[in-house]
PDB file of N, CA and C in Angstrom:
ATOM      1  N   UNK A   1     235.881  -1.590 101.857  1.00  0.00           N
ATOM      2  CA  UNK A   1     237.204  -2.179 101.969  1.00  0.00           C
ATOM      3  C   UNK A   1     237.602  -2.742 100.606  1.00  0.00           C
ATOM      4  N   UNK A   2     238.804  -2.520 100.396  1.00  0.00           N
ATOM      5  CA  UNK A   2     239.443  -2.948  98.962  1.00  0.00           C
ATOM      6  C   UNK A   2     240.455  -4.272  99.587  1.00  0.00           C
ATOM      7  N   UNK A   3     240.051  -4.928  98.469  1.00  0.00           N
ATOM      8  CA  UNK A   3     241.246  -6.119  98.420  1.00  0.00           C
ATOM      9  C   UNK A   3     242.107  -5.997  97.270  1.00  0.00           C
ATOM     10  N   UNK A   4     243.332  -6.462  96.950  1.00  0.00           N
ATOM     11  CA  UNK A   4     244.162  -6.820  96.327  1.00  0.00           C
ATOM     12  C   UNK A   4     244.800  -8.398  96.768  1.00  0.00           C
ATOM     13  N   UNK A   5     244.853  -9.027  95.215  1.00  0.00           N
ATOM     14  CA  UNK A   5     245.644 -10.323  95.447  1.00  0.00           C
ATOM     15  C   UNK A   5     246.745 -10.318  94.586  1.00  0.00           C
ATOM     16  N   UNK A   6     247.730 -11.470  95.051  1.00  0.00           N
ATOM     17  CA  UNK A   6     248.890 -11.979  94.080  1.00  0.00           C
ATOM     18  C   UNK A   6     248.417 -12.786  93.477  1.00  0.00           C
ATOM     19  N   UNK A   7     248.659 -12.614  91.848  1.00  0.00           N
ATOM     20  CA  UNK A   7     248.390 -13.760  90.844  1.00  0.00           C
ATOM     21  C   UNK A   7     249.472 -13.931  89.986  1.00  0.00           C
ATOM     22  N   UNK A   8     249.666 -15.237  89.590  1.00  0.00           N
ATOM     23  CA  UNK A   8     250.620 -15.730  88.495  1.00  0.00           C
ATOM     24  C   UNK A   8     250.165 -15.647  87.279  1.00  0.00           C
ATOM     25  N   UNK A   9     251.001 -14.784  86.738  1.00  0.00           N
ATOM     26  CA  UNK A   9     250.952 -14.312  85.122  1.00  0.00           C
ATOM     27  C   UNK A   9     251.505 -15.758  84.311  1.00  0.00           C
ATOM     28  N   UNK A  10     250.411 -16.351  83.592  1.00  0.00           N
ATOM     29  CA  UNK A  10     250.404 -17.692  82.746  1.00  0.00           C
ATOM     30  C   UNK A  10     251.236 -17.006  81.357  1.00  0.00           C
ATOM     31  N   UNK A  11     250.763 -15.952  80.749  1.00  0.00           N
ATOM     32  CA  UNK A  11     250.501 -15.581  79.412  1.00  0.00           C
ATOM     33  C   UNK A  11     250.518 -14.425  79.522  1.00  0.00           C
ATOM     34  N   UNK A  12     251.378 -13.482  78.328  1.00  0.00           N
ATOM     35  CA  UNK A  12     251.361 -12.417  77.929  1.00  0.00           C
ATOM     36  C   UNK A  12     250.278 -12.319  76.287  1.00  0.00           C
ATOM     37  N   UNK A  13     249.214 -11.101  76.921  1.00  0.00           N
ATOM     38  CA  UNK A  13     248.311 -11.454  75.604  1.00  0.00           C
ATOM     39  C   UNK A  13     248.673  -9.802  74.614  1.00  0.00           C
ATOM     40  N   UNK A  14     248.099  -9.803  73.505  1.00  0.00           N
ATOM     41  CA  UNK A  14     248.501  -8.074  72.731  1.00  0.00           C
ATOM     42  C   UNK A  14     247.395  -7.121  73.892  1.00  0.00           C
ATOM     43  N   UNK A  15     248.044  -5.702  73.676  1.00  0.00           N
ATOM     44  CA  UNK A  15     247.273  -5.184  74.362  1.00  0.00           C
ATOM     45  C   UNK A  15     247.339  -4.768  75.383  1.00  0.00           C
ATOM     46  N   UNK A  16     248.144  -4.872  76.168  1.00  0.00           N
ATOM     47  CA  UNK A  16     248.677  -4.608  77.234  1.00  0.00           C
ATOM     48  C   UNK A  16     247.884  -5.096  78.057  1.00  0.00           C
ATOM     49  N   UNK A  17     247.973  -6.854  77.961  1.00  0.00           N
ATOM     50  CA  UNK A  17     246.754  -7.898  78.898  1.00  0.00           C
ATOM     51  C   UNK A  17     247.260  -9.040  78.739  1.00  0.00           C
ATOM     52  N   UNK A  18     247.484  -9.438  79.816  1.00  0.00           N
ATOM     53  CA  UNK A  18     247.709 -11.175  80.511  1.00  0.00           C
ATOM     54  C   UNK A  18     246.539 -11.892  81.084  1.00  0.00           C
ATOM     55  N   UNK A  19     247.187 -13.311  80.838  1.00  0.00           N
ATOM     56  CA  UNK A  19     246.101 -14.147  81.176  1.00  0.00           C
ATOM     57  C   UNK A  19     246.659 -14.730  82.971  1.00  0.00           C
ATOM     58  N   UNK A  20     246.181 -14.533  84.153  1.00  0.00           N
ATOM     59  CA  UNK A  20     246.712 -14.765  85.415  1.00  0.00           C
ATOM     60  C   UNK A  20     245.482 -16.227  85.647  1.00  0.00           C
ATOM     61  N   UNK A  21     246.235 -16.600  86.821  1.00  0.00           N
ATOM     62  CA  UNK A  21     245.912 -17.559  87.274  1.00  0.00           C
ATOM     63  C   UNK A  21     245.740 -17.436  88.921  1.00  0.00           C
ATOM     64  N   UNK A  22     244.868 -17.925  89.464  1.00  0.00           N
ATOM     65  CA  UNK A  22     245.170 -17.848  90.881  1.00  0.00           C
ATOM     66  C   UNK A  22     244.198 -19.020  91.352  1.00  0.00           C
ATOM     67  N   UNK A  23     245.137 -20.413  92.187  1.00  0.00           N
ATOM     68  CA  UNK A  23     244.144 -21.710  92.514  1.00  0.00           C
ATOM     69  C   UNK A  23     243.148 -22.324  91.713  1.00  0.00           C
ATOM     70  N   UNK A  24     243.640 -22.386  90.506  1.00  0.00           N
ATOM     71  CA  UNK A  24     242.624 -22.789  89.007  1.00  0.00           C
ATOM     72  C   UNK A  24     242.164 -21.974  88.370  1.00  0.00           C
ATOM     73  N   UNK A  25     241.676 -20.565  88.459  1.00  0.00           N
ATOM     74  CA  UNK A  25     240.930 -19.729  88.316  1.00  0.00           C
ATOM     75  C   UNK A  25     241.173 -19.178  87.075  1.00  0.00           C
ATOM     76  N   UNK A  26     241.313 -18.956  86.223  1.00  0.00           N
ATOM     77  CA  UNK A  26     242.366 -18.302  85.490  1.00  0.00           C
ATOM     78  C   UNK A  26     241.407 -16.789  84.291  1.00  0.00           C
ATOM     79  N   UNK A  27     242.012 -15.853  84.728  1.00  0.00           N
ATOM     80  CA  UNK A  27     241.575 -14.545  84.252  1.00  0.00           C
ATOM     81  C   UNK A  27     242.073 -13.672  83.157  1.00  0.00           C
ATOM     82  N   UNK A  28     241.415 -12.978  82.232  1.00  0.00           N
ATOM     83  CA  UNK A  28     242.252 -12.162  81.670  1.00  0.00           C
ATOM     84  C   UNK A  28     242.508 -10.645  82.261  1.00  0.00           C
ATOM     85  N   UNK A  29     243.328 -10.008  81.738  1.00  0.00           N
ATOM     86  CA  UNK A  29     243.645  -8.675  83.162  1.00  0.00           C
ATOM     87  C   UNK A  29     244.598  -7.586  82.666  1.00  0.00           C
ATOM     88  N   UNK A  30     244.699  -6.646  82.858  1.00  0.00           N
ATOM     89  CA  UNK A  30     245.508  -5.474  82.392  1.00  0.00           C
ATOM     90  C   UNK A  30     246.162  -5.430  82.880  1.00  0.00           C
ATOM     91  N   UNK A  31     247.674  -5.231  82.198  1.00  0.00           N
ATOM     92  CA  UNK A  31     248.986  -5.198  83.448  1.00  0.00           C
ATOM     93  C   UNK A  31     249.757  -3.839  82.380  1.00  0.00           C
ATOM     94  N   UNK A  32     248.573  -2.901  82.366  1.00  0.00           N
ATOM     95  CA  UNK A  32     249.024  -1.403  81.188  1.00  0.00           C
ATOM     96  C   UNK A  32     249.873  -0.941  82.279  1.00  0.00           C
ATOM     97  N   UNK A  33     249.806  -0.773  83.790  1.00  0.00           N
ATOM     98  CA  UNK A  33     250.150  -0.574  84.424  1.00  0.00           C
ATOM     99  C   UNK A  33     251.806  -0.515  85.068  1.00  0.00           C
ATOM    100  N   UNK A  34     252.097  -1.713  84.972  1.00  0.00           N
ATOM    101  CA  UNK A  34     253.343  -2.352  85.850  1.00  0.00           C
ATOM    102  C   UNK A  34     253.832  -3.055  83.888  1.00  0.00           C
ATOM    103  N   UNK A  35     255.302  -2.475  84.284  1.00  0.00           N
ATOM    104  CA  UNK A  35     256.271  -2.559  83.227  1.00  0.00           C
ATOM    105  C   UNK A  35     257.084  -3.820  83.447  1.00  0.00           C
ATOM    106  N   UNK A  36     257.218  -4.394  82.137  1.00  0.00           N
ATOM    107  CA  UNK A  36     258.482  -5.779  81.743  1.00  0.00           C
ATOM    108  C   UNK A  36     257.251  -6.909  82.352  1.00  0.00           C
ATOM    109  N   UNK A  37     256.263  -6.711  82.674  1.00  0.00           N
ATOM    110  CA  UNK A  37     255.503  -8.131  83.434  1.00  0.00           C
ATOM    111  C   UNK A  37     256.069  -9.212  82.530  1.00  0.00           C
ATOM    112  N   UNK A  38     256.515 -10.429  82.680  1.00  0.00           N
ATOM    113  CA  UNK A  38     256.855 -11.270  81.845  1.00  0.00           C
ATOM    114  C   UNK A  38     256.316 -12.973  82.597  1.00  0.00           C
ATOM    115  N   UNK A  39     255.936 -13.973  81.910  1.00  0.00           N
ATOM    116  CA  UNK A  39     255.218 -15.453  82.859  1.00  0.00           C
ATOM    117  C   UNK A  39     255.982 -15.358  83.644  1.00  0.00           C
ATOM    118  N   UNK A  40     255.007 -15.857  84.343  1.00  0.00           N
ATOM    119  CA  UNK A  40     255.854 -16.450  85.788  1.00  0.00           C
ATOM    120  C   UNK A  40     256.112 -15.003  86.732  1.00  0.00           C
ATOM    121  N   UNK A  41     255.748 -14.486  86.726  1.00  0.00           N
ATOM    122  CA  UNK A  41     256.245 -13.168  87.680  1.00  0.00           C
ATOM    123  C   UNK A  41     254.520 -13.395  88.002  1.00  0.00           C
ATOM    124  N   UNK A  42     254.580 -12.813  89.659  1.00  0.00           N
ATOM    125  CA  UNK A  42     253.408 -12.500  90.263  1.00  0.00           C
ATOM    126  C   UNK A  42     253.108 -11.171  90.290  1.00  0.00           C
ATOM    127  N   UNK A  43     252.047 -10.651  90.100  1.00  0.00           N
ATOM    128  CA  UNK A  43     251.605  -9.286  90.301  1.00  0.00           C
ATOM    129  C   UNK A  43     250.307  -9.196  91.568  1.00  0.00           C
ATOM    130  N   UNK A  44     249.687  -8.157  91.726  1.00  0.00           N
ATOM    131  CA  UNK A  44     249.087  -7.682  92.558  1.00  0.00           C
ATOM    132  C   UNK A  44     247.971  -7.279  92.120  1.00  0.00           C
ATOM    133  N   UNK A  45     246.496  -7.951  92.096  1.00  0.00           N
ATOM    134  CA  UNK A  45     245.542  -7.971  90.849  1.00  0.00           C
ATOM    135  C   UNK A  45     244.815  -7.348  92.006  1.00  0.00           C
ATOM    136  N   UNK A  46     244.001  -6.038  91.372  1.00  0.00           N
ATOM    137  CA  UNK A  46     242.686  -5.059  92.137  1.00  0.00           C
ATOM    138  C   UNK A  46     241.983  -4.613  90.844  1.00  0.00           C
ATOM    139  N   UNK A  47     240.674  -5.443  90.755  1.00  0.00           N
ATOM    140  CA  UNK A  47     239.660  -5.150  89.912  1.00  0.00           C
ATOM    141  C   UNK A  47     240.224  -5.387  88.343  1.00  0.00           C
ATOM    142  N   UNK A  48     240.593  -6.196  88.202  1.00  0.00           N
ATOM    143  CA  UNK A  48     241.305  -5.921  86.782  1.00  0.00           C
ATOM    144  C   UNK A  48     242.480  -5.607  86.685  1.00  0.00           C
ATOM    145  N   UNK A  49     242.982  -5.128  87.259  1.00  0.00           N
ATOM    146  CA  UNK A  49     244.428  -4.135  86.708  1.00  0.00           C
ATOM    147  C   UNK A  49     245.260  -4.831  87.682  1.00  0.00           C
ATOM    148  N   UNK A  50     246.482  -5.102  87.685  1.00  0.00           N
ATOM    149  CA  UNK A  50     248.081  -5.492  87.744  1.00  0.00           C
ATOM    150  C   UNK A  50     248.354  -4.386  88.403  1.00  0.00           C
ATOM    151  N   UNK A  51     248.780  -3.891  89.723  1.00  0.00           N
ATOM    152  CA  UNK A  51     248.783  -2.816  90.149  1.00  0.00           C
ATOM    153  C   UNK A  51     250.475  -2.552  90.558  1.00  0.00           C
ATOM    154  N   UNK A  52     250.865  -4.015  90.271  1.00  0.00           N
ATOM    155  CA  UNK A  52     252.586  -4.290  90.855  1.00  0.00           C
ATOM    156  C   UNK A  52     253.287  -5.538  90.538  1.00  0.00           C
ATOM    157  N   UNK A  53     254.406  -6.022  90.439  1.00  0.00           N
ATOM    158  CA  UNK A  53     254.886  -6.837  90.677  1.00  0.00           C
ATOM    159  C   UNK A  53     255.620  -7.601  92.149  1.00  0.00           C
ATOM    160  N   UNK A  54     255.351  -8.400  92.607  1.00  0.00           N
ATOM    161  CA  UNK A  54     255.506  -8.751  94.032  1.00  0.00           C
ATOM    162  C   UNK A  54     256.580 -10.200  93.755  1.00  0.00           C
ATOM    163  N   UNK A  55     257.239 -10.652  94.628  1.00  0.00           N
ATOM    164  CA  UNK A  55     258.238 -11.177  94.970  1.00  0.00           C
ATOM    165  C   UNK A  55     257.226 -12.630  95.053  1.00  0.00           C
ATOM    166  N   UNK A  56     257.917 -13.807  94.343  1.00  0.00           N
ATOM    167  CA  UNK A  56     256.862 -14.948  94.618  1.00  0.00           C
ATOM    168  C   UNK A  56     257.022 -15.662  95.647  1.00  0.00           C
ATOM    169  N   UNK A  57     257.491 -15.310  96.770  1.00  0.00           N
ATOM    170  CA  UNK A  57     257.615 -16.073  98.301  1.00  0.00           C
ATOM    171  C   UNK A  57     257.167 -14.923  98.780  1.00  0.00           C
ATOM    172  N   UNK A  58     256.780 -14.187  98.786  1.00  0.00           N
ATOM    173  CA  UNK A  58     255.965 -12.870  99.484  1.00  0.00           C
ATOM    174  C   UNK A  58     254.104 -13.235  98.604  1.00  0.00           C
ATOM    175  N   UNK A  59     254.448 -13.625  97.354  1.00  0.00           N
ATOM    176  CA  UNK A  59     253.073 -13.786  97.014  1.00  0.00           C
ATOM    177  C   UNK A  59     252.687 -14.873  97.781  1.00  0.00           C
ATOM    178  N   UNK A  60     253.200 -16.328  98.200  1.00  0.00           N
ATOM    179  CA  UNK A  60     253.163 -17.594  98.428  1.00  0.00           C
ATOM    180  C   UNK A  60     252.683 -17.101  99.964  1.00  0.00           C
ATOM    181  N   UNK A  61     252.914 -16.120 100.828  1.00  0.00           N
ATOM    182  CA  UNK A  61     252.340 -16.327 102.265  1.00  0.00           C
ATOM    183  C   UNK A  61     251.519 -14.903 102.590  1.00  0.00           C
ATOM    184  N   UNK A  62     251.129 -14.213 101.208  1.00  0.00           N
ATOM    185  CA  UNK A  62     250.156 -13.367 101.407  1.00  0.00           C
ATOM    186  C   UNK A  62     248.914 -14.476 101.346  1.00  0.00           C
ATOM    187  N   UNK A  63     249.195 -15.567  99.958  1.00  0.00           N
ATOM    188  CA  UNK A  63     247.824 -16.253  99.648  1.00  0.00           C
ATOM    189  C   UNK A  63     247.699 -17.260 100.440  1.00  0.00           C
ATOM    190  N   UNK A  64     248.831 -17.228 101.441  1.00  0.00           N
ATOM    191  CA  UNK A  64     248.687 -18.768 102.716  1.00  0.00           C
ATOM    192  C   UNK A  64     247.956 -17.904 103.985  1.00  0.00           C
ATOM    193  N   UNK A  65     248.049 -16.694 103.903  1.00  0.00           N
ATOM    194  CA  UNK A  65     247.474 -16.087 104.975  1.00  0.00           C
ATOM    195  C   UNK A  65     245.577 -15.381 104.716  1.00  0.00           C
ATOM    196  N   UNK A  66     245.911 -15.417 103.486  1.00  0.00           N
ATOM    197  CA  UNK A  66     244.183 -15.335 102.946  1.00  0.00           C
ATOM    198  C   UNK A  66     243.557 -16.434 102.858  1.00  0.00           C
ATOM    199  N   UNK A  67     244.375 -18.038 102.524  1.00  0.00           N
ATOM    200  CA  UNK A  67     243.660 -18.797 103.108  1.00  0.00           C
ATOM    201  C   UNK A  67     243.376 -19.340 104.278  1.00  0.00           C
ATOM    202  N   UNK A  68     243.828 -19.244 105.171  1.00  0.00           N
ATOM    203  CA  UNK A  68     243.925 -19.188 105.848  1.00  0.00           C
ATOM    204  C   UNK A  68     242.760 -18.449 107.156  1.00  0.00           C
ATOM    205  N   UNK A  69     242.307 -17.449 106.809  1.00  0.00           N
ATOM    206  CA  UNK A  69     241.366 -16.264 106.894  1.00  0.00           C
ATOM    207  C   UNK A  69     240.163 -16.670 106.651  1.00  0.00           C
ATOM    208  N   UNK A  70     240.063 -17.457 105.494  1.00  0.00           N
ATOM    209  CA  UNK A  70     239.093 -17.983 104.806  1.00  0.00           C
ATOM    210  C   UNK A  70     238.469 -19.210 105.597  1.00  0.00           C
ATOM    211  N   UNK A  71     239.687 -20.175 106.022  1.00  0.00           N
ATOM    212  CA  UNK A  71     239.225 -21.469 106.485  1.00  0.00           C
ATOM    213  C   UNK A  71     238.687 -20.899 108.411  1.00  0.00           C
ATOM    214  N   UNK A  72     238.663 -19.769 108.884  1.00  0.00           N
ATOM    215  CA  UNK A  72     238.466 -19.646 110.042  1.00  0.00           C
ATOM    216  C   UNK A  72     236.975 -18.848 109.766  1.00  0.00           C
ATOM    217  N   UNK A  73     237.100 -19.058 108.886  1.00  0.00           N
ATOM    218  CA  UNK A  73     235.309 -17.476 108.523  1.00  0.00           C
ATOM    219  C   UNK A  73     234.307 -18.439 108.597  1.00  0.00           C
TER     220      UNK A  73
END
């Protein structure tokens, strides 16, 4: 099974790589992928790579429903 999450893009780095954030965490990550990424936009992080840009009230109750998931496991 594959997961994908929404993360908030902190930083645009050279390279076609941002620095994301998700609940403190904060990662560096390829977004060669998904075009114009700019801060503050959420993307859709699988293994490294930025696979999309997602809507940030669609990111806000994907990650309320993974926690969510989490607190019942």
């Amino acid at each position: 099974m594959c997961l994908a999450i929404p993360v908030e893009v902190r930083e645009i780095l050279p390279g076609d790589m941002a620095r994301v954030s998700l609940d403190g965490v904060v990662k560096v990550v390829s977004i060669a992928l998904v075009e114009d990424v700019k801060v503050g936009d959420y993307v859709v992080l699988h293994v490294g790579y930025a696979l999309a840009r997602i809507d940030p009230e669609e990111a806000r109750k994907t990650l309320a429903l993974l926690q969510a998931v989490a607190a019942d496991a």
